[in-house]
Each structure stands twice: as structure tokens, then as C-alpha cells.
N, C-alpha and C. Protein backbone atom coordinates (compact mmCIF):
# COMPACT_ATOMS: atom_id res chain seq x y z
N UNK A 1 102.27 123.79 127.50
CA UNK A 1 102.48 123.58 126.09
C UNK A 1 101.33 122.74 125.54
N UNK A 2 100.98 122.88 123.98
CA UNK A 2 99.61 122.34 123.37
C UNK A 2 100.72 121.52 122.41
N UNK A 3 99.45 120.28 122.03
CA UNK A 3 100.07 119.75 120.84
C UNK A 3 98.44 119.29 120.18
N UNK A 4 99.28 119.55 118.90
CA UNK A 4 98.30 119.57 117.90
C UNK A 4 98.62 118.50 116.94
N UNK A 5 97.67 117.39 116.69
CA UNK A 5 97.75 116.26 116.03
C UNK A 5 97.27 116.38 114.22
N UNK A 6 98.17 116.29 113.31
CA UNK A 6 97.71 116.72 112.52
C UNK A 6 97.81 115.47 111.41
N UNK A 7 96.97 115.00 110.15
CA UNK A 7 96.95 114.13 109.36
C UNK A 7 96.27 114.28 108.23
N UNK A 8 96.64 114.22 106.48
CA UNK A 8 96.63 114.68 105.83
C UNK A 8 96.55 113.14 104.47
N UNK A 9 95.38 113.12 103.62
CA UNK A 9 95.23 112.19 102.92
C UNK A 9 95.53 112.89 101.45
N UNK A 10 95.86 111.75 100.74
CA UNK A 10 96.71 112.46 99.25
C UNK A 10 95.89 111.53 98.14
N UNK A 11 96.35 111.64 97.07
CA UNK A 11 96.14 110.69 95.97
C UNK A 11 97.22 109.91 95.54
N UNK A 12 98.14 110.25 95.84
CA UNK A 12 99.75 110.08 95.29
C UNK A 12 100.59 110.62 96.29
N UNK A 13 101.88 110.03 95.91
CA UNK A 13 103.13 110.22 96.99
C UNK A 13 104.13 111.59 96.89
N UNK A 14 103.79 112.23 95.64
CA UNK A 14 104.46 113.57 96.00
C UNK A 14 103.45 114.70 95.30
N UNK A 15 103.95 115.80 96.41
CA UNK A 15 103.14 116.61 96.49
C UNK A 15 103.41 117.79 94.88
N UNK A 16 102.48 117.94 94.36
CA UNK A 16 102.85 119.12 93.19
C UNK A 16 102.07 118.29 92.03
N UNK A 17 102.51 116.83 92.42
CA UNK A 17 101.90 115.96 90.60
C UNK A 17 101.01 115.03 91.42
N UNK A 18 101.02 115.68 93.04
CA UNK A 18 99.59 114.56 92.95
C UNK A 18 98.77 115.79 94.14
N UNK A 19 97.65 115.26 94.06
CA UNK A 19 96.64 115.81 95.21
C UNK A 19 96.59 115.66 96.97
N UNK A 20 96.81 116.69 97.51
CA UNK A 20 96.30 116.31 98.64
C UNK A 20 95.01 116.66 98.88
N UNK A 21 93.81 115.40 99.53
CA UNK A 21 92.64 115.28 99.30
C UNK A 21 91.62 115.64 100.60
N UNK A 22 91.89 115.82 101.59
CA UNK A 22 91.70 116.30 102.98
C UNK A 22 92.76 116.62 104.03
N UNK A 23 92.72 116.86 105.22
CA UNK A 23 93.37 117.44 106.06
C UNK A 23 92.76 117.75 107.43
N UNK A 24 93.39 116.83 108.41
CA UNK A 24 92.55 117.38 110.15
C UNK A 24 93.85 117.91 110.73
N UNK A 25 93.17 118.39 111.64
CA UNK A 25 93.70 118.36 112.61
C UNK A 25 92.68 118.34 114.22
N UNK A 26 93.82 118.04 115.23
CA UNK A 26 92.92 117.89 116.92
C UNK A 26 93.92 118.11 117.86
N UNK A 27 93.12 119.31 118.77
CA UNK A 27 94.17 119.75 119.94
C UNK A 27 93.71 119.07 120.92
N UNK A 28 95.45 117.91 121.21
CA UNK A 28 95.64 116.84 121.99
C UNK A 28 94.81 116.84 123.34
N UNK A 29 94.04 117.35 123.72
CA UNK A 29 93.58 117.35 125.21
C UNK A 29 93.00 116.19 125.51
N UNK A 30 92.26 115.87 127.35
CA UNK A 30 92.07 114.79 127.67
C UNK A 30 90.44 114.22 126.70
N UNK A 31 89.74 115.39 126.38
CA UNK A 31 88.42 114.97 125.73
C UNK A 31 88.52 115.22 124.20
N UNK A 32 89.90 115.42 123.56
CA UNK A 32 89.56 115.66 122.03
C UNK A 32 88.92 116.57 121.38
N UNK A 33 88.39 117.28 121.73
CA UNK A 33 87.07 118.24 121.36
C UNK A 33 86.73 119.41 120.40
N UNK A 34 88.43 119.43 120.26
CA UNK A 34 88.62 120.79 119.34
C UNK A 34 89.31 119.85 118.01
N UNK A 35 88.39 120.09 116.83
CA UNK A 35 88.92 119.79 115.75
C UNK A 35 88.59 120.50 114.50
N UNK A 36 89.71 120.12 113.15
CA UNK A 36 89.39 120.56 111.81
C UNK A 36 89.58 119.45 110.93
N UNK A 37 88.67 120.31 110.35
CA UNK A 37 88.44 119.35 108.74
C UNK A 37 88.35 119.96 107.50
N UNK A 38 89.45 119.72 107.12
CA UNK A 38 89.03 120.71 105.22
C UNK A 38 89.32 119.25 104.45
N UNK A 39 88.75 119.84 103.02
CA UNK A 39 89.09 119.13 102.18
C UNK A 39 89.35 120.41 100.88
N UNK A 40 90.21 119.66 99.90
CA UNK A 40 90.78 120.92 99.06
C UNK A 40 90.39 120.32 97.72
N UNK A 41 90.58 121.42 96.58
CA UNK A 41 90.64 120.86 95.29
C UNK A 41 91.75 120.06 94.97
N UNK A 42 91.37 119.61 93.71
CA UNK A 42 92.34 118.49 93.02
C UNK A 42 92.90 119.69 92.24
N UNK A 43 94.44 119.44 92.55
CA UNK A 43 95.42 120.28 91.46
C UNK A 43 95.99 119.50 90.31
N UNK A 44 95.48 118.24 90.17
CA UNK A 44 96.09 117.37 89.05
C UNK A 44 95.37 116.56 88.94
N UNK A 45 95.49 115.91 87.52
CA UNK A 45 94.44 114.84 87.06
C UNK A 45 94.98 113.54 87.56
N UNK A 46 96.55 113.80 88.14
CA UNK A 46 97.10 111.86 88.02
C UNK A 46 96.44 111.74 89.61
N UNK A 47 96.30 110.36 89.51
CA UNK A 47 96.15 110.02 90.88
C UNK A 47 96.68 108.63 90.63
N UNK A 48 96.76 107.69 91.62
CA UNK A 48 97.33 106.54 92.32
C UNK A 48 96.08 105.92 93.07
N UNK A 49 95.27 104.62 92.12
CA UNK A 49 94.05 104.30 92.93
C UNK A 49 94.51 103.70 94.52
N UNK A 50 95.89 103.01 94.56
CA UNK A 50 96.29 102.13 95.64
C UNK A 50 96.22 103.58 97.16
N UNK A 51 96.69 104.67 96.07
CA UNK A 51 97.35 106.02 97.32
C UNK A 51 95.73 106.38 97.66
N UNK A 52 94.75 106.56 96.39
CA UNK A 52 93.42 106.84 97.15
C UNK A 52 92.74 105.83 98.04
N UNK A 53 92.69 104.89 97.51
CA UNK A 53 92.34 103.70 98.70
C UNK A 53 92.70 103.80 100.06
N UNK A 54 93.87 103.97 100.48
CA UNK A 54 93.87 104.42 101.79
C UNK A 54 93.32 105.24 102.19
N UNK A 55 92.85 106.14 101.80
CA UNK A 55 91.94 107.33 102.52
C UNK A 55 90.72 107.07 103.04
N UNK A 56 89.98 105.89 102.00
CA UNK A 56 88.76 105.82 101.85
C UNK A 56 87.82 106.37 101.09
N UNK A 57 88.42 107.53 100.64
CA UNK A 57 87.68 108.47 99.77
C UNK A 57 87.53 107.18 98.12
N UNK A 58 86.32 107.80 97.30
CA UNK A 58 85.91 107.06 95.58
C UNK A 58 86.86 107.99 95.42
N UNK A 59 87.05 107.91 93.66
CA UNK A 59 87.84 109.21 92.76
C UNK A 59 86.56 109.95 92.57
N UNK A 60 85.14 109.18 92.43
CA UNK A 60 83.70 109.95 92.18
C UNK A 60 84.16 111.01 93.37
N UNK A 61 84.04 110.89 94.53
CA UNK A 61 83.39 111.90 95.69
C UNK A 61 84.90 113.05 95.66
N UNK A 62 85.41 112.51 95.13
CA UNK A 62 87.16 113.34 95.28
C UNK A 62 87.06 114.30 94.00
N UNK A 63 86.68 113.89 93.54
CA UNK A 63 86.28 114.58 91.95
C UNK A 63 85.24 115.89 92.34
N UNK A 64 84.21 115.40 93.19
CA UNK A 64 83.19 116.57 93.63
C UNK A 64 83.88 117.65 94.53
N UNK A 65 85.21 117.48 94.83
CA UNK A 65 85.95 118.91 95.51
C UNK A 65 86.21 119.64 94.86
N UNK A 66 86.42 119.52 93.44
CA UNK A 66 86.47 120.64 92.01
C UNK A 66 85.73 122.46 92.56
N UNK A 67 84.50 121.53 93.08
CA UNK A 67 84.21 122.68 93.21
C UNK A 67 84.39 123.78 94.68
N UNK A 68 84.83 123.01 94.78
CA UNK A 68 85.59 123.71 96.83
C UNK A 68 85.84 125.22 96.29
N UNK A 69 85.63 126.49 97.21
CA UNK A 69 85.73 127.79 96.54
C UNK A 69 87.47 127.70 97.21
N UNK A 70 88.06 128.70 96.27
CA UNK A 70 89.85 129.04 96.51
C UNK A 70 90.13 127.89 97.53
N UNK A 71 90.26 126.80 96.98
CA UNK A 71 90.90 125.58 97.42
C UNK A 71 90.62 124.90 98.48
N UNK A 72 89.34 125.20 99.22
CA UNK A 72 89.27 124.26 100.60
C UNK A 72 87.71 124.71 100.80
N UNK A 73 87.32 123.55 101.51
CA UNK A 73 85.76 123.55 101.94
C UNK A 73 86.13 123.07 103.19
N UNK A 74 85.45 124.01 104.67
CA UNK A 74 85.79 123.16 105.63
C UNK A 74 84.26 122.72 106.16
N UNK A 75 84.11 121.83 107.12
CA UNK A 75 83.55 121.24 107.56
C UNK A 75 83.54 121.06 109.14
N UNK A 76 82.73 120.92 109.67
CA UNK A 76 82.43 120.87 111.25
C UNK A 76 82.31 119.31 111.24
N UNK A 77 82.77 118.17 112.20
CA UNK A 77 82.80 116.76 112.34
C UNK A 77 81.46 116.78 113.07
């Protein structure tokens, strides 16, 4: 059996009136090795600076996912 570790950063605490702003995941093995990374557009203007702060992400660099094509840009770590 696999397990897959998955974790997901937002702007706000519910999903529909706020953004979710990236997304990994990593299959649990002993070296880590296999992973993802997207990040998606913003579906709403509200955000929660305290909910973005945890991510780490600005609202500047979160703002530049606008242009992500049909909702996600992925990325290689």
C-alpha cells in the first residue's frame, strides 16, 4: 500500500468565497522523491491577510496566478 501526503494553502477558511492558493502533494517513501506542485487561480476577490500569511505567499505574487491557463500552473520543485 502507498500513501500520499497531501497539503493545500488557501486565502480564507471556506472554500467557494475564498481561494485556494497552491497545492502538493508527496508519495510517502523512504527518499521523498516523487512530488507535485500546482498553484491555481484566484476565484474571488475576498481574502483573509491573517489566512494568507500562513502560506507565505504576498497578495502581489498570489494576484500573478490570474493568469494560470484553466486554473492551475504546475511546477517541478
Amino acid at each position: 500500500m502507498s500513501y500520499v501526503r497531501v497539503d493545500v494553502e488557501s486565502d480564507g477558511p471556506i472554500p467557494g468565497d475564498y481561494s485556494m492558493i497552491s497545492f502538493g502533494a508527496v508519495l510517502v517513501t523512504p527518499t521523498l522523491d516523487m512530488t507535485f506542485y500546482g498553484k491555481l487561480r484566484l476565484i474571488s476577490d475576498k481574502w483573509i491577510p491573517e489566512a494568507l500569511a500562513v502560506s507565505g505567499f504576498g497578495r502581489d505574487e498570489v494576484l500573478n496566478n490570474r493568469g494560470a491557463s484553466k486554473g492551475l500552473s504546475c511546477e517541478s520543485p
